[in-house]
PDB file of N, CA and C in Angstrom:
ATOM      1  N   UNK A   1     122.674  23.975 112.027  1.00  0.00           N
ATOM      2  CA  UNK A   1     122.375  23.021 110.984  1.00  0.00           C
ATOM      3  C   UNK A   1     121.478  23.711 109.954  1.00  0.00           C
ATOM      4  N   UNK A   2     121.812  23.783 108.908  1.00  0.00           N
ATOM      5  CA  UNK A   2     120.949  24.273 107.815  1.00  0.00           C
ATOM      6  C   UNK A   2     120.038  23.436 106.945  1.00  0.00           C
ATOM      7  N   UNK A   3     119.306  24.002 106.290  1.00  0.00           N
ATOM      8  CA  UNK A   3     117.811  22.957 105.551  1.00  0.00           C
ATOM      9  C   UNK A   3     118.684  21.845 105.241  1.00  0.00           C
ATOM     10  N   UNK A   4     120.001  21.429 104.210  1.00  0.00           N
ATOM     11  CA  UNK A   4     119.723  20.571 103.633  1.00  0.00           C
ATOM     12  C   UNK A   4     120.758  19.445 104.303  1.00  0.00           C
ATOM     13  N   UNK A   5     121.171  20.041 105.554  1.00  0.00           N
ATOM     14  CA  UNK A   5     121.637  19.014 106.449  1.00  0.00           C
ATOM     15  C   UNK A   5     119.858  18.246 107.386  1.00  0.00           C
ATOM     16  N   UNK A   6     119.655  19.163 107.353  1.00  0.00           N
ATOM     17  CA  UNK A   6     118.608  18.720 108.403  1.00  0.00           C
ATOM     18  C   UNK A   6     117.759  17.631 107.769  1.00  0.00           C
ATOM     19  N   UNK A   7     117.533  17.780 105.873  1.00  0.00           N
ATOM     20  CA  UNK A   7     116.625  17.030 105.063  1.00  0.00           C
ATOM     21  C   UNK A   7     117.289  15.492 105.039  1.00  0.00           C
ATOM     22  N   UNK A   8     118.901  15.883 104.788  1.00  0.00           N
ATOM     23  CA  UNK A   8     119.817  15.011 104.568  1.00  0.00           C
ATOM     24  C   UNK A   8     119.276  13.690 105.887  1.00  0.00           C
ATOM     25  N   UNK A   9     119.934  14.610 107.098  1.00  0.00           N
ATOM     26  CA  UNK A   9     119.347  13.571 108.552  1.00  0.00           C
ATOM     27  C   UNK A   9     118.730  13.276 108.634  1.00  0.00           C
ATOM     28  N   UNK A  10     117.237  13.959 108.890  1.00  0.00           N
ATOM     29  CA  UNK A  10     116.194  13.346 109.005  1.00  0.00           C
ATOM     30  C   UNK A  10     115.721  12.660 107.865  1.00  0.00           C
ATOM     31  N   UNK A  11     115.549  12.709 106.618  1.00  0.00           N
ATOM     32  CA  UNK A  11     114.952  12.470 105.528  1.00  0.00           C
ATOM     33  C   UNK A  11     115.578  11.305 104.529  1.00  0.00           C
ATOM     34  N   UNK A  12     116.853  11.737 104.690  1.00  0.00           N
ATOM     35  CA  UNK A  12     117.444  10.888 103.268  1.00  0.00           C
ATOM     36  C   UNK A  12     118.208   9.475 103.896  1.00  0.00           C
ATOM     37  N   UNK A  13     118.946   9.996 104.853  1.00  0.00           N
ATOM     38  CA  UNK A  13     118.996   8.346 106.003  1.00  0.00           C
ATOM     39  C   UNK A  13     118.463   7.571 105.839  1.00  0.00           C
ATOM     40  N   UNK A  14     117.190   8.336 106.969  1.00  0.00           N
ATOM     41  CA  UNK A  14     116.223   6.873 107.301  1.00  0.00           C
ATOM     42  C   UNK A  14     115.908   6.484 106.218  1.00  0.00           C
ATOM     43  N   UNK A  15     115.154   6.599 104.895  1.00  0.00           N
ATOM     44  CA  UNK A  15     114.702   6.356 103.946  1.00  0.00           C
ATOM     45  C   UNK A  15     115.568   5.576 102.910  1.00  0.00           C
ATOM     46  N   UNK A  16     116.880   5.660 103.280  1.00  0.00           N
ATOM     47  CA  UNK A  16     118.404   4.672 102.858  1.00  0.00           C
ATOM     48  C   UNK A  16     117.897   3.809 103.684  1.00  0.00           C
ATOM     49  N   UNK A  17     118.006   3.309 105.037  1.00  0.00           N
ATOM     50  CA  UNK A  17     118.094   2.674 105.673  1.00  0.00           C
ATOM     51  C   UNK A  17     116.809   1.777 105.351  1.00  0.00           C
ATOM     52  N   UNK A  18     115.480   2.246 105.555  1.00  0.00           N
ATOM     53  CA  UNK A  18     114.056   1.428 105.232  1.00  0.00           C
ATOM     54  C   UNK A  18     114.787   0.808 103.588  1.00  0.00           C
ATOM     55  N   UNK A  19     115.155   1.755 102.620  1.00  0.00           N
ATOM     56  CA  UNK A  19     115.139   1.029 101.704  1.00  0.00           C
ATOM     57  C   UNK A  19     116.037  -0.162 101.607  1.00  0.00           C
ATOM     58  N   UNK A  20     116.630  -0.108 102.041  1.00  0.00           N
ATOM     59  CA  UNK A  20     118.134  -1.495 102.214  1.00  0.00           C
ATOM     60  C   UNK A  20     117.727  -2.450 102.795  1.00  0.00           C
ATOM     61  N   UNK A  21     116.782  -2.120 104.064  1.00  0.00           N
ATOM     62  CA  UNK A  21     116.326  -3.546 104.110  1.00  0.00           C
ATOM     63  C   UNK A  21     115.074  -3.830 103.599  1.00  0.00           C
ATOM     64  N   UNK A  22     114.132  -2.980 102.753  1.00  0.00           N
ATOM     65  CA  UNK A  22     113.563  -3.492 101.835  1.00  0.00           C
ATOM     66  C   UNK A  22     114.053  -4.397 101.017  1.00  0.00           C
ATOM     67  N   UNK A  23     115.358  -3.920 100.431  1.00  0.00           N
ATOM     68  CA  UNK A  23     115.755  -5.102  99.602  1.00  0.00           C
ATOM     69  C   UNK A  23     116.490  -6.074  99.813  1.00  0.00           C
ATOM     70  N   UNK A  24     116.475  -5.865 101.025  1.00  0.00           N
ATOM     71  CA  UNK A  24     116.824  -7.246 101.869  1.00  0.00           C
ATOM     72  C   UNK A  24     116.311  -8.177 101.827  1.00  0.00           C
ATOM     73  N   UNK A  25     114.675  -7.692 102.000  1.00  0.00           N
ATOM     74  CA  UNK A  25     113.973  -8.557 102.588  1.00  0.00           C
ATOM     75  C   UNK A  25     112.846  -9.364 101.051  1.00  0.00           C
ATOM     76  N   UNK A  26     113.451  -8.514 100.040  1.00  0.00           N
ATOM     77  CA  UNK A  26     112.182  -8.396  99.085  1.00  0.00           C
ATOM     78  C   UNK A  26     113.626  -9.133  97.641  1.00  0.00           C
ATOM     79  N   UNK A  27     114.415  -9.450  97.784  1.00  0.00           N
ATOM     80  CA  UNK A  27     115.815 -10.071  96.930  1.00  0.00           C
ATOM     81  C   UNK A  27     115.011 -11.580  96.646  1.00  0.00           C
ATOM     82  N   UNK A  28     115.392 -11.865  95.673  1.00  0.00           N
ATOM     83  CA  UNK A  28     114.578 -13.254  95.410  1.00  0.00           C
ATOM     84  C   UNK A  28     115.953 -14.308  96.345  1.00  0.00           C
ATOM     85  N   UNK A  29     115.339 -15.347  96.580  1.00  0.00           N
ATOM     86  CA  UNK A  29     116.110 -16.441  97.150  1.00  0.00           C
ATOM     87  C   UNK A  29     116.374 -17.816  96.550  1.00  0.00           C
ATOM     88  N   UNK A  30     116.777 -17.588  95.058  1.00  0.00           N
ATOM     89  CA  UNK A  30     117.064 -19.066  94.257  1.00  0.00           C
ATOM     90  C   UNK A  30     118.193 -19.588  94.287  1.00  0.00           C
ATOM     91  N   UNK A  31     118.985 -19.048  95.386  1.00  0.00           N
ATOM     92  CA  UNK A  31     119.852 -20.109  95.933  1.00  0.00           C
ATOM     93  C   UNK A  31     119.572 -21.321  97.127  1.00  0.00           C
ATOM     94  N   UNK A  32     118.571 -21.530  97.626  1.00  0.00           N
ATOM     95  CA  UNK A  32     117.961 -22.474  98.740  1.00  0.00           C
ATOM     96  C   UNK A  32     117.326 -23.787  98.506  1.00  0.00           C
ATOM     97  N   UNK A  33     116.570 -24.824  98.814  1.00  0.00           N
ATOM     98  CA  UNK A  33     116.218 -25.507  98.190  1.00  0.00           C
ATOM     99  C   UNK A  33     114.791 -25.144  97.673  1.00  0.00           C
ATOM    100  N   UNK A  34     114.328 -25.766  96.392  1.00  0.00           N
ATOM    101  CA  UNK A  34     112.770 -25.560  95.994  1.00  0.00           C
ATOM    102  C   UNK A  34     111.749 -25.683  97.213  1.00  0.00           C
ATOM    103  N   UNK A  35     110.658 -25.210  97.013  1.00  0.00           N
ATOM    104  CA  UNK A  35     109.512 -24.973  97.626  1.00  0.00           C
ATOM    105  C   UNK A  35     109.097 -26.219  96.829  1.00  0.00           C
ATOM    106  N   UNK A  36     108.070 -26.947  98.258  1.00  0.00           N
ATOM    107  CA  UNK A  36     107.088 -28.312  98.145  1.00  0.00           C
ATOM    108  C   UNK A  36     105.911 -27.513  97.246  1.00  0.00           C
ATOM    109  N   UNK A  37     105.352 -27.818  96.533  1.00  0.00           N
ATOM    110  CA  UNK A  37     104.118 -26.711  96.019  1.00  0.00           C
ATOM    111  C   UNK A  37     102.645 -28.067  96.149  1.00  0.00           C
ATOM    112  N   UNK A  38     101.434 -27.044  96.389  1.00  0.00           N
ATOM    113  CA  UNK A  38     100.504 -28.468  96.575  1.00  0.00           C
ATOM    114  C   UNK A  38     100.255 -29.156  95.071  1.00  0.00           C
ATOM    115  N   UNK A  39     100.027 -30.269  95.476  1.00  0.00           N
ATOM    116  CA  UNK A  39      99.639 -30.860  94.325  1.00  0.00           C
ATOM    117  C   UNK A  39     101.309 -31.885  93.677  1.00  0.00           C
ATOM    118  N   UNK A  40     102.109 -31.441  94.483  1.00  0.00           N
ATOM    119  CA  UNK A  40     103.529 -32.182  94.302  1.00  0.00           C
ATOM    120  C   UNK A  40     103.113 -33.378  95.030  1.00  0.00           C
ATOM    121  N   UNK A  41     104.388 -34.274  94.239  1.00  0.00           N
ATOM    122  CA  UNK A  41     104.727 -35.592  95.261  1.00  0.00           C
ATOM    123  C   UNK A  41     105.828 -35.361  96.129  1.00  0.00           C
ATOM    124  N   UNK A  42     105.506 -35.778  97.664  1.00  0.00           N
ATOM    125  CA  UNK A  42     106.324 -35.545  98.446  1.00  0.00           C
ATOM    126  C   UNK A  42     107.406 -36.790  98.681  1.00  0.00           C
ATOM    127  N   UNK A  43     108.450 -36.602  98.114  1.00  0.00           N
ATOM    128  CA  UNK A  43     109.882 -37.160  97.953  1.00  0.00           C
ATOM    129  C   UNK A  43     110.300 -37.798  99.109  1.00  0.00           C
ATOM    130  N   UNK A  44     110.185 -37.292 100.556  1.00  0.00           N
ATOM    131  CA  UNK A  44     111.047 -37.553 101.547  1.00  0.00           C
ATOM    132  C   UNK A  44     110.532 -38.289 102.770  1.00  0.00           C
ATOM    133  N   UNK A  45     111.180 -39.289 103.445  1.00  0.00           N
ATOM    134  CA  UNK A  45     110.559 -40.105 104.102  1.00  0.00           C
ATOM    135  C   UNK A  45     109.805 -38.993 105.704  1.00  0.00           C
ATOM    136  N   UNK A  46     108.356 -39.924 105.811  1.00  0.00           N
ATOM    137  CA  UNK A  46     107.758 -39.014 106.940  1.00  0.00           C
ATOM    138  C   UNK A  46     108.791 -39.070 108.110  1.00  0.00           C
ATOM    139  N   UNK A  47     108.601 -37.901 108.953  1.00  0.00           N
ATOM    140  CA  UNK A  47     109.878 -37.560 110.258  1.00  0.00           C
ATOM    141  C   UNK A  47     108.870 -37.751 111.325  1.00  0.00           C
ATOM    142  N   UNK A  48     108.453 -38.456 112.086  1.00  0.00           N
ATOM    143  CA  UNK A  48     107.516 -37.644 113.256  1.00  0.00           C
ATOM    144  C   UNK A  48     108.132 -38.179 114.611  1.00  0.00           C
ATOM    145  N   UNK A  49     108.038 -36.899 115.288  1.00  0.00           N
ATOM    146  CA  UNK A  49     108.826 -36.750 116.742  1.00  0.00           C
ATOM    147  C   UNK A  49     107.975 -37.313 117.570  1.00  0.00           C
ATOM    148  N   UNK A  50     108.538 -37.989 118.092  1.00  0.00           N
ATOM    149  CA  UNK A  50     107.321 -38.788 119.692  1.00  0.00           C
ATOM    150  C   UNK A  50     108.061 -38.595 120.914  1.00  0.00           C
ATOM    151  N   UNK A  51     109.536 -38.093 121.154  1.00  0.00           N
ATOM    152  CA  UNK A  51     109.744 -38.057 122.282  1.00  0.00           C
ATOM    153  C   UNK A  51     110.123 -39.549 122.525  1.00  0.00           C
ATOM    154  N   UNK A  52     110.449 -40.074 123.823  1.00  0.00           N
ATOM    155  CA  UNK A  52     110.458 -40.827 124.387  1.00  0.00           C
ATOM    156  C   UNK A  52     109.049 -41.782 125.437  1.00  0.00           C
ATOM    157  N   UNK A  53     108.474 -42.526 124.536  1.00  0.00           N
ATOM    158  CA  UNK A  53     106.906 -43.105 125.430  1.00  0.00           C
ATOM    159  C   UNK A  53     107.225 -43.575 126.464  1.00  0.00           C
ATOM    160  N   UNK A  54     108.427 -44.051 126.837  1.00  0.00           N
ATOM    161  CA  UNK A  54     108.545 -44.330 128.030  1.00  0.00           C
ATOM    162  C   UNK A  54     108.934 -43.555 129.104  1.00  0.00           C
ATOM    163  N   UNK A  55     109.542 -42.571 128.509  1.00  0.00           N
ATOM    164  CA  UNK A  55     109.792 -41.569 130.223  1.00  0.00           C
ATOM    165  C   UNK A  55     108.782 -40.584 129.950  1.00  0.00           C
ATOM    166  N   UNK A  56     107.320 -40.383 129.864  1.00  0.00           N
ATOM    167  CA  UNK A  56     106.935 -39.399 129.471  1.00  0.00           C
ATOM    168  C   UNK A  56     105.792 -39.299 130.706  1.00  0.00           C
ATOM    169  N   UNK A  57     106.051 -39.969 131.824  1.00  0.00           N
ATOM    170  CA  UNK A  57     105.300 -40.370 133.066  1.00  0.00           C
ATOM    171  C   UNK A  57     103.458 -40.848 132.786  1.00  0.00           C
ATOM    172  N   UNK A  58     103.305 -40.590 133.852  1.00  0.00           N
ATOM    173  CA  UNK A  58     102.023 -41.172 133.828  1.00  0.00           C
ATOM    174  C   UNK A  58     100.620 -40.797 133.217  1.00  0.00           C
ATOM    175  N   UNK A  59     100.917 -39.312 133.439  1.00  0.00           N
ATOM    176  CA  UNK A  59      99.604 -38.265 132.830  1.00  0.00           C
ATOM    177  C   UNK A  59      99.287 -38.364 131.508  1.00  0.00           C
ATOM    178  N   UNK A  60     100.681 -38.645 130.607  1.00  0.00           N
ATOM    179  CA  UNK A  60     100.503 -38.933 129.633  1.00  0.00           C
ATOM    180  C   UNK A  60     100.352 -40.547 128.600  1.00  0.00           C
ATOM    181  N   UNK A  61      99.559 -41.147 129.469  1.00  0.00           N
ATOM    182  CA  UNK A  61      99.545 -42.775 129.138  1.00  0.00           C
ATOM    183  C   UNK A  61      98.642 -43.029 127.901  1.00  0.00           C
ATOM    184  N   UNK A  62      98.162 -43.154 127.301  1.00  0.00           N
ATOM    185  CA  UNK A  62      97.277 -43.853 126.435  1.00  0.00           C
ATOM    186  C   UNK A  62      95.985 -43.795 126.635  1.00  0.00           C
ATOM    187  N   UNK A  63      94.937 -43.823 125.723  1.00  0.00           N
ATOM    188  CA  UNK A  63      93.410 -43.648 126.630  1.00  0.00           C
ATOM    189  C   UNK A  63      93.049 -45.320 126.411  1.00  0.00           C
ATOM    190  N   UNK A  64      92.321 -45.139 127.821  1.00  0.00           N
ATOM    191  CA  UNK A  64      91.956 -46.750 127.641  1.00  0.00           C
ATOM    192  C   UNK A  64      91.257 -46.502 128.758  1.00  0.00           C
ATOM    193  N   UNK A  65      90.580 -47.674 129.187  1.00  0.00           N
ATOM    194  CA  UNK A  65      89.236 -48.048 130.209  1.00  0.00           C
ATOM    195  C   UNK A  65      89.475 -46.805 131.350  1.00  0.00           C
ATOM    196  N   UNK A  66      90.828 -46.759 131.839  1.00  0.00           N
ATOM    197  CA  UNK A  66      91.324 -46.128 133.371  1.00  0.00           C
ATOM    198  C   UNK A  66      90.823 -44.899 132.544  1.00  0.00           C
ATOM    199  N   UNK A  67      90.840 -44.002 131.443  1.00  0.00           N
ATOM    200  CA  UNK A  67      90.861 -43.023 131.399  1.00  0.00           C
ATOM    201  C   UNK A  67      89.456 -42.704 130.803  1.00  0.00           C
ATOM    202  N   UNK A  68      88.523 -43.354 131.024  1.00  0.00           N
ATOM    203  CA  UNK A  68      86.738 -43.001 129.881  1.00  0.00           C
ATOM    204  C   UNK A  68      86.398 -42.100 131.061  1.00  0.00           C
ATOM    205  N   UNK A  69      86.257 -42.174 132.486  1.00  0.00           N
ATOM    206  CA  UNK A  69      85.896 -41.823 133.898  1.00  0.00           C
ATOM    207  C   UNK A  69      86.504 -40.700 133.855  1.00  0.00           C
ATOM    208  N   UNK A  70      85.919 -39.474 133.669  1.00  0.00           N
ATOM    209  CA  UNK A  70      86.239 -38.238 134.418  1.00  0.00           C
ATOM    210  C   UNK A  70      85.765 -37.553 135.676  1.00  0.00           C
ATOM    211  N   UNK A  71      85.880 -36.451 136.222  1.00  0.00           N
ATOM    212  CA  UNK A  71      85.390 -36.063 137.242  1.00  0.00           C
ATOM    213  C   UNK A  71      84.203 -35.800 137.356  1.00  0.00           C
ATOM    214  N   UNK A  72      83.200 -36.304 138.341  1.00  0.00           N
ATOM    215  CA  UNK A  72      81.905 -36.118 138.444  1.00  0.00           C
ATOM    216  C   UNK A  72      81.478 -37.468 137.597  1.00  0.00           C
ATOM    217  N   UNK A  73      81.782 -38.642 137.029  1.00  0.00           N
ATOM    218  CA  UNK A  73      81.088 -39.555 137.160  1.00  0.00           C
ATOM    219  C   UNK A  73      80.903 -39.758 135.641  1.00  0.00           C
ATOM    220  N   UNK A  74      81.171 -38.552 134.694  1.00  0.00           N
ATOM    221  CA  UNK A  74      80.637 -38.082 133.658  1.00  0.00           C
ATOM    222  C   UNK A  74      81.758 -38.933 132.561  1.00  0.00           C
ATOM    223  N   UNK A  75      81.392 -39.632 131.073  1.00  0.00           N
ATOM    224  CA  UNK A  75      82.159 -40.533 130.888  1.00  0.00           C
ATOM    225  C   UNK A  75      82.916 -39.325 129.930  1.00  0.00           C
ATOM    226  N   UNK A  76      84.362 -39.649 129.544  1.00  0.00           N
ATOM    227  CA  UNK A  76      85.294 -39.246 128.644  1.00  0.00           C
ATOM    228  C   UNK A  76      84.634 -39.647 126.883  1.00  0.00           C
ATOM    229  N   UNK A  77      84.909 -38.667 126.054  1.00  0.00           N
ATOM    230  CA  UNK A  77      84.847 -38.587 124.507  1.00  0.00           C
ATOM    231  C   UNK A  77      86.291 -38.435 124.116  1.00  0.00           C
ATOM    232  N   UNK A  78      86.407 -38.799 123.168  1.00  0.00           N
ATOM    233  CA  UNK A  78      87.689 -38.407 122.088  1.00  0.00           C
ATOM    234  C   UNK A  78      87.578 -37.587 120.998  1.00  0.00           C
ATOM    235  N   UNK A  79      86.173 -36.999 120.688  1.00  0.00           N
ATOM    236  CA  UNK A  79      86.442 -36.206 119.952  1.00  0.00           C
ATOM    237  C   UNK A  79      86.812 -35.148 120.667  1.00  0.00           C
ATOM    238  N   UNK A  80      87.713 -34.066 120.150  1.00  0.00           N
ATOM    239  CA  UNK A  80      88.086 -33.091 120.534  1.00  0.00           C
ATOM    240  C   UNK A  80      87.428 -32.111 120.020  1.00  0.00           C
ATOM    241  N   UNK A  81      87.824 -30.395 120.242  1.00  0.00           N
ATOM    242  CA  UNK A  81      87.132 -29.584 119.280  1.00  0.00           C
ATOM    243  C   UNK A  81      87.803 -29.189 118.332  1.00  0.00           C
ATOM    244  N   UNK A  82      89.064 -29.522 118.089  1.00  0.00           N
ATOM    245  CA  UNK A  82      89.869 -28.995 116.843  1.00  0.00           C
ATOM    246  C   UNK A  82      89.567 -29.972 115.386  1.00  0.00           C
ATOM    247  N   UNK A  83      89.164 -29.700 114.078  1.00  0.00           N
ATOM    248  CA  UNK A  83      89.241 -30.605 113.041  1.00  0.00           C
ATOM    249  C   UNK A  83      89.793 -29.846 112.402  1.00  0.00           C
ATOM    250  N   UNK A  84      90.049 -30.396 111.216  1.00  0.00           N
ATOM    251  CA  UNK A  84      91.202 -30.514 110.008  1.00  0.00           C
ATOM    252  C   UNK A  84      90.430 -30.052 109.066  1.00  0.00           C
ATOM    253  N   UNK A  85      89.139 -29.922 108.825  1.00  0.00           N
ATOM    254  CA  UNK A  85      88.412 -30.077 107.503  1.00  0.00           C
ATOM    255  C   UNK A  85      87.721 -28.238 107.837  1.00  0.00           C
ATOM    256  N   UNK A  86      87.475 -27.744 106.404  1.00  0.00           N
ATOM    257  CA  UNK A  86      87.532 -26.645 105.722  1.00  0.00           C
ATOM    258  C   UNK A  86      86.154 -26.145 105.677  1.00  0.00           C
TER     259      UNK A  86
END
């Protein structure tokens, strides 16, 4: 194999190849639908998934009196540690 096979293989390939799917990946996409942007009004009715409440057994019931009592006597909170705010 001589230099400019070897530059060709190793060199000019791969560097075809990275670039192709560079522009794969980097091609604008204004065929899809628009992007929500903030500060828009959101058009479409809310979706939210719940599963089924009734087969979802017992562990997962509702909090109420049965559930303030945790282990050791110690009473249950609802705040959690995750918030929303910035």
């Amino acid at each position: 194999m001589n230099v400019v096979e070897t530059i060709v293989v190793f060199a000019v390939i791969p560097l075809a190849i990275y670039g192709f799917a560079g522009l794969l990946t980097l091609r604008r996409k204004s065929g899809g639908a628009p992007r929500h942007r903030p500060g828009q009004a959101w058009e479409y009715p809310a979706m939210w998934w719940s599963a089924n409440p009734d087969g979802v057994g017992e562990g997962h019931r509702p909090a109420g009196a049965e559930n303030d009592v945790v282990a050791g006597g110690a009473t249950a909170t609802a705040a959690g540690g995750a918030r929303g705010n910035w």
